[in-house]
C-alpha atoms as a PDB file:
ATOM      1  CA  UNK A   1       0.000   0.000   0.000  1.00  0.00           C
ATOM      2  CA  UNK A   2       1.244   3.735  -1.077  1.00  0.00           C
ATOM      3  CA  UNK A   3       2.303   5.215   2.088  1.00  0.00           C
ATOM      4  CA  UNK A   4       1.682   2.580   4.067  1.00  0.00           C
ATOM      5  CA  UNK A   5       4.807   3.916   6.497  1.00  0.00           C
ATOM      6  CA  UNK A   6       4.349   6.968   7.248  1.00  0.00           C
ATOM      7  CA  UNK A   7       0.115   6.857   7.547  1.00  0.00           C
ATOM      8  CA  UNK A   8       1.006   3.668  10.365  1.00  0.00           C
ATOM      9  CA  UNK A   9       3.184   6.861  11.864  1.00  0.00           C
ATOM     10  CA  UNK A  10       0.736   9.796  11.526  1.00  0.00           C
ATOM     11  CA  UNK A  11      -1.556   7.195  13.273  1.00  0.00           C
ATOM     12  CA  UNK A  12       1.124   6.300  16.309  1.00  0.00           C
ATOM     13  CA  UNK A  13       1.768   9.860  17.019  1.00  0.00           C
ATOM     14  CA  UNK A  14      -1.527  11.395  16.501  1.00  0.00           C
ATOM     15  CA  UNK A  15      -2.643  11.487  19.992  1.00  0.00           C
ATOM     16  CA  UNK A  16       0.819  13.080  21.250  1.00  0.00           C
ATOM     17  CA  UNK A  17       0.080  15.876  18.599  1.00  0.00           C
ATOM     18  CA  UNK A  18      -3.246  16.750  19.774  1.00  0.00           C
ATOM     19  CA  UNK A  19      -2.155  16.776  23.284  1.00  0.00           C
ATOM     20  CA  UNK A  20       0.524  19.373  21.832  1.00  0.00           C
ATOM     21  CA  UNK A  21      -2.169  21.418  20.534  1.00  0.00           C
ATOM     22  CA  UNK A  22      -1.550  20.232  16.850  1.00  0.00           C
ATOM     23  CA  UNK A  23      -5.151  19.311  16.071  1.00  0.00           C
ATOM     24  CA  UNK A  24      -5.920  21.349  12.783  1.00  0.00           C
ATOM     25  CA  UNK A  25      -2.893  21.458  11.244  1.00  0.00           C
ATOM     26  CA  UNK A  26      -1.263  19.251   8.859  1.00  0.00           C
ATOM     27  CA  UNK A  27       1.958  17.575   9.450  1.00  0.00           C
ATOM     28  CA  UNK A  28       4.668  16.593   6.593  1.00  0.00           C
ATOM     29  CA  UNK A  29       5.474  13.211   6.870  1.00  0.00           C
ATOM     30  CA  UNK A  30       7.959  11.341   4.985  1.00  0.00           C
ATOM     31  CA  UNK A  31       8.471   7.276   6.277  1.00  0.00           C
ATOM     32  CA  UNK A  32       8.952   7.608   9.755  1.00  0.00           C
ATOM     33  CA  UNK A  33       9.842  11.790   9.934  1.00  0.00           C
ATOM     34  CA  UNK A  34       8.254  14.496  10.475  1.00  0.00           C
ATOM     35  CA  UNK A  35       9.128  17.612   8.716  1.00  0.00           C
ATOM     36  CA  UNK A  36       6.942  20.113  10.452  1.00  0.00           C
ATOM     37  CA  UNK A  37       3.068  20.971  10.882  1.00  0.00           C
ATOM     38  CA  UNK A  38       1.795  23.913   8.920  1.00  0.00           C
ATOM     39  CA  UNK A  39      -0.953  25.894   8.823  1.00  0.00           C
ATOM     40  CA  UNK A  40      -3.339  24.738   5.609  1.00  0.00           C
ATOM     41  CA  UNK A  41      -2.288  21.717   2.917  1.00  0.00           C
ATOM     42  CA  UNK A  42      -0.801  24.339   0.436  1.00  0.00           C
ATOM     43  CA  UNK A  43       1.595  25.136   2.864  1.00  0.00           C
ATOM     44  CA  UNK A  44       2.188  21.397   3.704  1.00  0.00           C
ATOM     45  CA  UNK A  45       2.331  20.739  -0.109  1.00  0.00           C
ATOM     46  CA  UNK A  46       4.543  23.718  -1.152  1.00  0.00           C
ATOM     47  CA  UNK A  47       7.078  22.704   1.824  1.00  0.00           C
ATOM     48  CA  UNK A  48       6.800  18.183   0.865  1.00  0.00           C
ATOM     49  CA  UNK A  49       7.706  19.667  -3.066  1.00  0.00           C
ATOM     50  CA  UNK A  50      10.210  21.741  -1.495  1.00  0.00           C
ATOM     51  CA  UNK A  51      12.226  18.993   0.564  1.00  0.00           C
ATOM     52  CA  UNK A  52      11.137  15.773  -1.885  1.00  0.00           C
ATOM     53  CA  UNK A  53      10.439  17.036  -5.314  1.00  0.00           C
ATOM     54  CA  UNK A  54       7.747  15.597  -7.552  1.00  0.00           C
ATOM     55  CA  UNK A  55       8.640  11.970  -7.151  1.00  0.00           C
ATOM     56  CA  UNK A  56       9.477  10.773  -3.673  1.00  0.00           C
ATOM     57  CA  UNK A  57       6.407  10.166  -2.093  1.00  0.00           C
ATOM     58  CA  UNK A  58       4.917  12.149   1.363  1.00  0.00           C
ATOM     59  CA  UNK A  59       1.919  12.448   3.265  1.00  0.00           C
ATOM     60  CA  UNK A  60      -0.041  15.865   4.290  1.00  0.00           C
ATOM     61  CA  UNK A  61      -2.125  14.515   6.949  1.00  0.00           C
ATOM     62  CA  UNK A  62      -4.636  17.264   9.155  1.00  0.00           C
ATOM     63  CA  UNK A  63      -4.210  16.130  12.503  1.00  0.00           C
ATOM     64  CA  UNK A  64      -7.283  14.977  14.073  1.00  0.00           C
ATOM     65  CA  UNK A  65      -8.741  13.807  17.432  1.00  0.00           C
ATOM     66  CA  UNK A  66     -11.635  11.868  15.712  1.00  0.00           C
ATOM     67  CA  UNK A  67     -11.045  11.152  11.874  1.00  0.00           C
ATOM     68  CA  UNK A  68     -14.283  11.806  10.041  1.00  0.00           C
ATOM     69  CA  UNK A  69     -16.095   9.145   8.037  1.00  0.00           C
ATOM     70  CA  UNK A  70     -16.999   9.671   4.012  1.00  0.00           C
ATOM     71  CA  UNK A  71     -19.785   7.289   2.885  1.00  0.00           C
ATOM     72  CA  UNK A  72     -20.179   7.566  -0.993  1.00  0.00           C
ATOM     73  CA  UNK A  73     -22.716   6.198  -2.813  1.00  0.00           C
ATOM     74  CA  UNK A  74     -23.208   5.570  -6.623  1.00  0.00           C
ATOM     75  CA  UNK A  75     -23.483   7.375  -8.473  1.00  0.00           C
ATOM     76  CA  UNK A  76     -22.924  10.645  -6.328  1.00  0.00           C
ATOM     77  CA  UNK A  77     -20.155  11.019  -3.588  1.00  0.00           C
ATOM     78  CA  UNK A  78     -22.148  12.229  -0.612  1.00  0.00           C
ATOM     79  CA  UNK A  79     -19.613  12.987   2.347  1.00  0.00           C
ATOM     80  CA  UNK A  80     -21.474  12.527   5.022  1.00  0.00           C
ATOM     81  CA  UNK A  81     -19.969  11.620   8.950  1.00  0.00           C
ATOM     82  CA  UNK A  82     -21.268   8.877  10.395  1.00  0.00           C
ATOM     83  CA  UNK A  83     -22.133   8.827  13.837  1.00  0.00           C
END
């Protein structure tokens, strides 16, 4: 799976980040590093081109308390949270 590595470390350091006060922003993650939280995904996206260039891959991940759920349904892609 693409990025298998560093969403297993997004998900093993998530709750440390929130108790930081991260929750909202996006962290750059590339394998098991992180190269900073920023404000909005441009940012995160300028900054992952930046250090990586268009063909290492990196994750942009907002950092989250409670991940939302998307249901989509043929033919239309409803996002809607589940409870």
């Amino acid at each position: 799976m693409a990025l298998e590595r560093e969403y297993e470390f997004y998900k093993a350091s998530k709750a440390a980040w929130v108790a930081e006060g991260r929750e909202g922003q996006y962290a750059l993650i590339h394998h098991e590093a992180l190269l900073g939280f920023f404000p909005d995904v441009h940012a995160a996206l300028v900054a992952g081109y930046d250090a990586y260039g268009l063909h290492e891959p990196f994750m942009c991940h907002k950092v989250a308390a409670v991940e939302p759920v998307i249901v989509c349904r043929r033919p239309v892609c409803n996002a809607t949270p589940l409870p």
